[in-house]
Protein backbone atom coordinates (compact mmCIF):
# COMPACT_ATOMS: atom_id res chain seq x y z
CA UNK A 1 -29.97 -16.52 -65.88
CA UNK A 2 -28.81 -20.11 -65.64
CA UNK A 3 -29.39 -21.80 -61.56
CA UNK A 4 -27.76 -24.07 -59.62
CA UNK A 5 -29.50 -24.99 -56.47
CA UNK A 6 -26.84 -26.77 -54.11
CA UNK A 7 -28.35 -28.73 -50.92
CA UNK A 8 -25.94 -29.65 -48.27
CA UNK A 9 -27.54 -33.27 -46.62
CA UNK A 10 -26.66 -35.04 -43.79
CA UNK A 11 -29.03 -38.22 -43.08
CA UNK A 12 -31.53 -36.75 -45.03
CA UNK A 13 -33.24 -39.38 -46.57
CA UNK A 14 -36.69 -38.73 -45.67
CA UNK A 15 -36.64 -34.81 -46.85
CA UNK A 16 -34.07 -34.20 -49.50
CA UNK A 17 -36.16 -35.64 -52.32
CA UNK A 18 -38.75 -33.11 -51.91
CA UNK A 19 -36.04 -30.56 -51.68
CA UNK A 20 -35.01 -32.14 -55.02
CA UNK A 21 -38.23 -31.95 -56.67
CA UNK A 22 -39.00 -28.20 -55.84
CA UNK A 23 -35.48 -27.54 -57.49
CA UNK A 24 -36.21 -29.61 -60.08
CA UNK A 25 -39.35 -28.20 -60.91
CA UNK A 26 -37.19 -24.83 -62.62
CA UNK A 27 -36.89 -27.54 -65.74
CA UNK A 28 -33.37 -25.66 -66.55
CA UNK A 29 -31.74 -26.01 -63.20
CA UNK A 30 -28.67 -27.45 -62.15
CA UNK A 31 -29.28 -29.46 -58.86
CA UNK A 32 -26.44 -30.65 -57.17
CA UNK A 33 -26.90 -32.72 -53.49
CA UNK A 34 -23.69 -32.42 -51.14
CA UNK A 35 -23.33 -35.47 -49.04
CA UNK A 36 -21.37 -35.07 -45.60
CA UNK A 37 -20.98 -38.33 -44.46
CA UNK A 38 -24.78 -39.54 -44.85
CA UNK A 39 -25.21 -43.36 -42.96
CA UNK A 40 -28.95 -43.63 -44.16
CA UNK A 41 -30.22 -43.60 -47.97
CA UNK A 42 -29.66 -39.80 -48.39
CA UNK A 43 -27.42 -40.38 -51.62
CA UNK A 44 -29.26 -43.12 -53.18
CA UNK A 45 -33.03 -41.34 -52.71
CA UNK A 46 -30.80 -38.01 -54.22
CA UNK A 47 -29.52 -39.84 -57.20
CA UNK A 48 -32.67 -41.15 -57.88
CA UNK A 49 -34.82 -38.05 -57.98
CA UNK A 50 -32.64 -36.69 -60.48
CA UNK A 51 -29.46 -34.49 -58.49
CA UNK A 52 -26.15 -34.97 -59.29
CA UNK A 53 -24.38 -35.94 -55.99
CA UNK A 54 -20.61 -34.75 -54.48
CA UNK A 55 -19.40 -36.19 -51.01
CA UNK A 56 -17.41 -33.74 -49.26
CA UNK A 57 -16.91 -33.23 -45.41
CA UNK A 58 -19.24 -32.92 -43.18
CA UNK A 59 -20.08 -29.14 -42.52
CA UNK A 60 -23.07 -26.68 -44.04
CA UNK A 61 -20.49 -23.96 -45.10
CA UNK A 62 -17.86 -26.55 -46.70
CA UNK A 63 -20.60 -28.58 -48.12
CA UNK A 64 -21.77 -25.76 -50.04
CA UNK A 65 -18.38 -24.52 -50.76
CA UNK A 66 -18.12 -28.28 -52.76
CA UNK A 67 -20.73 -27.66 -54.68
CA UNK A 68 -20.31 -24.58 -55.81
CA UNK A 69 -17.09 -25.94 -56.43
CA UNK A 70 -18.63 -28.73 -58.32
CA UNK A 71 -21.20 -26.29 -60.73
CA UNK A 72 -18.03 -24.56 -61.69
CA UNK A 73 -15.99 -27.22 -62.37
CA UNK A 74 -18.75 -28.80 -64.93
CA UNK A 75 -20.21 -25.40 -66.71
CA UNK A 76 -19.07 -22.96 -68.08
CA UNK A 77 -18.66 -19.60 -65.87
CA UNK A 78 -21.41 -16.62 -67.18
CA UNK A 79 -22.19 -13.45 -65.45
CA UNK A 80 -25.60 -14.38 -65.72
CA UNK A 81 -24.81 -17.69 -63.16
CA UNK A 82 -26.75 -17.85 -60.32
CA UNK A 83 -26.18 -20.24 -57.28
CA UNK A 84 -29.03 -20.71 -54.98
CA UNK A 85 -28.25 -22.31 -51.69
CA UNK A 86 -31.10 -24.88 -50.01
CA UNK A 87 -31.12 -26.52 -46.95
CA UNK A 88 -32.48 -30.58 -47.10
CA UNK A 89 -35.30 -29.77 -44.96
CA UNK A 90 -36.56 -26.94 -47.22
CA UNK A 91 -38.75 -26.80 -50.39
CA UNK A 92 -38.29 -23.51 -53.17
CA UNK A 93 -41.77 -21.93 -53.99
CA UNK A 94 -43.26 -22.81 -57.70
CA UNK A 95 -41.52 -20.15 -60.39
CA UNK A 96 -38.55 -19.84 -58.35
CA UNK A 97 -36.70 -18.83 -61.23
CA UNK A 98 -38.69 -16.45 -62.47
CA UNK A 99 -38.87 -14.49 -59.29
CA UNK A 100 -35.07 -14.41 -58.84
CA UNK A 101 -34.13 -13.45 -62.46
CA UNK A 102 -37.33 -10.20 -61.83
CA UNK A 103 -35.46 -9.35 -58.23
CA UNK A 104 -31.99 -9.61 -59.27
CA UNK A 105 -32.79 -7.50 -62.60
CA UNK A 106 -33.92 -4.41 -60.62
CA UNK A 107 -30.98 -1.49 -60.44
CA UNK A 108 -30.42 -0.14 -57.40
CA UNK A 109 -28.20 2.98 -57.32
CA UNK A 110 -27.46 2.14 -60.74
CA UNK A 111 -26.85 -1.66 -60.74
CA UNK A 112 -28.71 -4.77 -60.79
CA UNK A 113 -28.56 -6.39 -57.09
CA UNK A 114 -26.14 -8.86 -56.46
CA UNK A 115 -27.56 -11.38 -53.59
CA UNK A 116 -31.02 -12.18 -52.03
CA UNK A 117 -33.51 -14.76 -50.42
CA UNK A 118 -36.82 -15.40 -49.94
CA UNK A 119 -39.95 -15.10 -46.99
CA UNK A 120 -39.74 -17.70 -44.18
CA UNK A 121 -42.61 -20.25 -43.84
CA UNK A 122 -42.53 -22.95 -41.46
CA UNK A 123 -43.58 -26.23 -42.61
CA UNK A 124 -44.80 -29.10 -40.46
CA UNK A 125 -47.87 -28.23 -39.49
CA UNK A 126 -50.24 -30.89 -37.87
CA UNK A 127 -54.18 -30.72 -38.32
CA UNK A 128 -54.38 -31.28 -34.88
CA UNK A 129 -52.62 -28.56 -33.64
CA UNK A 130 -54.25 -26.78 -30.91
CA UNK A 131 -54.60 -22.56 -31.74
CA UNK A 132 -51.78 -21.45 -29.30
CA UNK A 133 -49.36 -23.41 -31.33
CA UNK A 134 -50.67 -22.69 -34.57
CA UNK A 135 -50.80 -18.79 -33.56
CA UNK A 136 -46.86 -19.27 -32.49
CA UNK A 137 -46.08 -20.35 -35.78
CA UNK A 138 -47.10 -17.37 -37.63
CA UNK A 139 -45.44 -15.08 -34.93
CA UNK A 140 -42.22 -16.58 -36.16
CA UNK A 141 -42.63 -16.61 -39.59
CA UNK A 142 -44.11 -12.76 -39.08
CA UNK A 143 -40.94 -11.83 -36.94
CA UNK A 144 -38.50 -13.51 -39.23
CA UNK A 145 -39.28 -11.61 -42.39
CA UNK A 146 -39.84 -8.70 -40.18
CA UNK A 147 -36.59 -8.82 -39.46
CA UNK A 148 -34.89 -9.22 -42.63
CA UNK A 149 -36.93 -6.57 -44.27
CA UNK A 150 -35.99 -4.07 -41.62
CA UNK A 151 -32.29 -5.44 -40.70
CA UNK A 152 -31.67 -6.84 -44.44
CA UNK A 153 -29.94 -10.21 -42.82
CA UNK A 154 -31.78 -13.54 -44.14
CA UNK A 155 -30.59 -16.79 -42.84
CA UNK A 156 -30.05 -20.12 -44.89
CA UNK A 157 -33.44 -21.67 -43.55
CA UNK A 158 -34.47 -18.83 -46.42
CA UNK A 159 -32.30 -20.15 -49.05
CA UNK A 160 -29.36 -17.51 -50.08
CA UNK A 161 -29.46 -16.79 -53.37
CA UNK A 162 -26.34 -15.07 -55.45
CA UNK A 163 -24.81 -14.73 -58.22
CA UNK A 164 -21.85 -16.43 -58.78
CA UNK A 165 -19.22 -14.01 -59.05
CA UNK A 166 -20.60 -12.26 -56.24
CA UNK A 167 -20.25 -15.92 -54.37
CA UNK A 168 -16.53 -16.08 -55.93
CA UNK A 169 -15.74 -12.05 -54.84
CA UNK A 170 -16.69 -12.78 -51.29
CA UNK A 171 -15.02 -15.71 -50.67
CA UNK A 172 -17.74 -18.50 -50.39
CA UNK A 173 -18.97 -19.73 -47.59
CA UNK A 174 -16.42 -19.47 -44.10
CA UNK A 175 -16.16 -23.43 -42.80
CA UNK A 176 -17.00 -22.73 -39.53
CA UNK A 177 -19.17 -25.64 -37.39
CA UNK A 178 -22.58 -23.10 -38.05
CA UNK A 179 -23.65 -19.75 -38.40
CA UNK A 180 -21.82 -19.59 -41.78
CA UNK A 181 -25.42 -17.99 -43.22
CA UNK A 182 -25.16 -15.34 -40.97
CA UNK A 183 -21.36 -14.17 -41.24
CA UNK A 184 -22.06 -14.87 -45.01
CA UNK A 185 -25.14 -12.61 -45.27
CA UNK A 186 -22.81 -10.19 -42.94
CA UNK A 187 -20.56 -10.27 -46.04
CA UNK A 188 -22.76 -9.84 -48.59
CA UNK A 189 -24.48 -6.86 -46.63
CA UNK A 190 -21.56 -4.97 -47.46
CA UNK A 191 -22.05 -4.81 -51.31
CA UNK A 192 -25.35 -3.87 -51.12
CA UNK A 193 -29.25 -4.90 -49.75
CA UNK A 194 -30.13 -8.17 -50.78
CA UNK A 195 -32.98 -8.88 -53.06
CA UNK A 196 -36.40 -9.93 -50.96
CA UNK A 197 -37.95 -12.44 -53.22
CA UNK A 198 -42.21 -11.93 -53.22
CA UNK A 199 -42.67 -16.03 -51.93
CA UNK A 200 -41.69 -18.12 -48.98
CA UNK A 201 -39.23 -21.01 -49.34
CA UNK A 202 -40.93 -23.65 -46.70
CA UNK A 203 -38.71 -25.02 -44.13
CA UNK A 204 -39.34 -28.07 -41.90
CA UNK A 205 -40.10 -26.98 -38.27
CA UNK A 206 -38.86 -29.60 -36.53
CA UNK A 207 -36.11 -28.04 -34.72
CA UNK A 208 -38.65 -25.96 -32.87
CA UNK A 209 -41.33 -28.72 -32.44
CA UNK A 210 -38.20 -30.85 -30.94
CA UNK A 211 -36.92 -28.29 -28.66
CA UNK A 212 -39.65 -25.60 -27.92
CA UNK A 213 -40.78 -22.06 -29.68
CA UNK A 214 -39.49 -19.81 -27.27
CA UNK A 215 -36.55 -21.85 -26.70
CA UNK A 216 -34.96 -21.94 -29.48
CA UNK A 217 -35.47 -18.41 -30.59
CA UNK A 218 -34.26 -17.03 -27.49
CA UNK A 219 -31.52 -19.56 -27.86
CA UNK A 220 -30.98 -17.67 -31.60
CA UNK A 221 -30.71 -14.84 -30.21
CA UNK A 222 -28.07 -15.36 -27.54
CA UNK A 223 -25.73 -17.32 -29.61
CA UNK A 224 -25.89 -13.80 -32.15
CA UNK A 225 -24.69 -11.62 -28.89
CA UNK A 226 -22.41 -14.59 -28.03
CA UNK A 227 -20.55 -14.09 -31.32
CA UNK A 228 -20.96 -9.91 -31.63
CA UNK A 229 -18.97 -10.22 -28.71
CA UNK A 230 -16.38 -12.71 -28.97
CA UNK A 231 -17.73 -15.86 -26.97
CA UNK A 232 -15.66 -18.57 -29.53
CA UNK A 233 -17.72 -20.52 -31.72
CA UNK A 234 -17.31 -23.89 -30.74
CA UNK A 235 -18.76 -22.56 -27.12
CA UNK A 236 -22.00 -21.21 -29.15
CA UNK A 237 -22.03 -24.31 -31.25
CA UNK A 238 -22.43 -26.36 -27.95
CA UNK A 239 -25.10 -23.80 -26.98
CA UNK A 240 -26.55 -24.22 -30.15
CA UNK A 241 -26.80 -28.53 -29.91
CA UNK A 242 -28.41 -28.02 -26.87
């Protein structure tokens, strides 16, 4: 399989490059940074680690949308594409590649799967963090993958992975202000259980360490009943800022 790995940045200067460099590390990868509206160094520190950069505006779901766009428009299309989709604040796991090309192979009813992600780890730890915190950590990252082994729904902070005509037969990405992992994993549900890659992708945990543990995942959890039943989403994005 030939990889793209498309990051979506906003002011990202201080975490994209290691981003980059975990993409990067797959020697045969495609990495392509899409800039929405950056004001710091986020497209210089990009360029220089090695990712091609688009600008496109600012949204996770369009972002990624442009460059997927943008791998299309430069290669060649192959059933054997595969696009995987990495937030700034996340590093891939060494032999990415390898892992995907082993899951994806695997037939299922008869055919090879079609989308997939990997375990949640939360980066960010401190060496002076007390127990209690350390011991809250690992609840989330236990209750996360819990969750999308049982419910088959991982989120972006897990890095959707898919191949491209899969991407193309869906629709991409809906350009919505957020949540555009979940109604995309909600999509790709549909054709079939994703792939569960055997190795966490690391994301930054500074939206919790900001805002509180048990704040934001109850927060995470009301926003999902918010849109199951029709609150409109730029009243759960406000919920979701806060």
């Amino acid at each position: 399989a030939s990889f793209t790995v498309v990051i979506p940045a906003l002011n990202e200067e201080t975490r994209v490059r290691e981003a980059i460099a975990s993409a990067r590390a797959n020697a045969s990868a495609r990495v392509i940074v899409v800039d929405g509206g950056s004001t710091d160094a986020t497209v210089r520190v990009a360029r220089k680690h090695g990712a091609s950069v688009v600008r496109s505006e600012r949204g996770r779901g369009r972002q990624m949308n442009a460059g997927a766009a943008a791998a299309a428009a430069t290669g060649t299309r192959d059933a054997s594409d595969v696009l995987v989709f990495l937030h700034a604040d996340s590093t891939l796991p060494t032999g990415y590649g390898e892992l995907i090309t082993r899951a994806l192979a695997k037939r299922v009813t008869g055919r090879s799967r079609e989308w997939g992600a990997f375990e949640f780890k939360m980066g960010g730890e401190r060496e002076d963090e007390g127990f209690a915190r350390t011991c809250t950590r690992r609840a989330i990252e236990f209750g996360t993958n819990a969750r999308c082994r049982l419910f088959r729904m991982p989120y972006g902070d897990q890095a959707l992975v898919m191949r491209r005509e899969t991407f193309d037969s869906v629709g991409g990405f809906d350009e919505l202000p957020f949540m555009e992992d979940y109604i995309m994993a909600r999509k790709l549900r549909r054709r079939g259980a994703p792939a569960l890659f055997s190795a966490p992708v690391t994301t930054s945990g500074r939206r919790w360490d900001e805002r509180g543990f048990s704040k934001v995942t109850l927060m995470n959890q009301v926003i999902i009943l918010g849109y199951h039943i029709g609150v409109p989403m730029e009243k759960l994005a406000e919920w979701y800022k806060k």
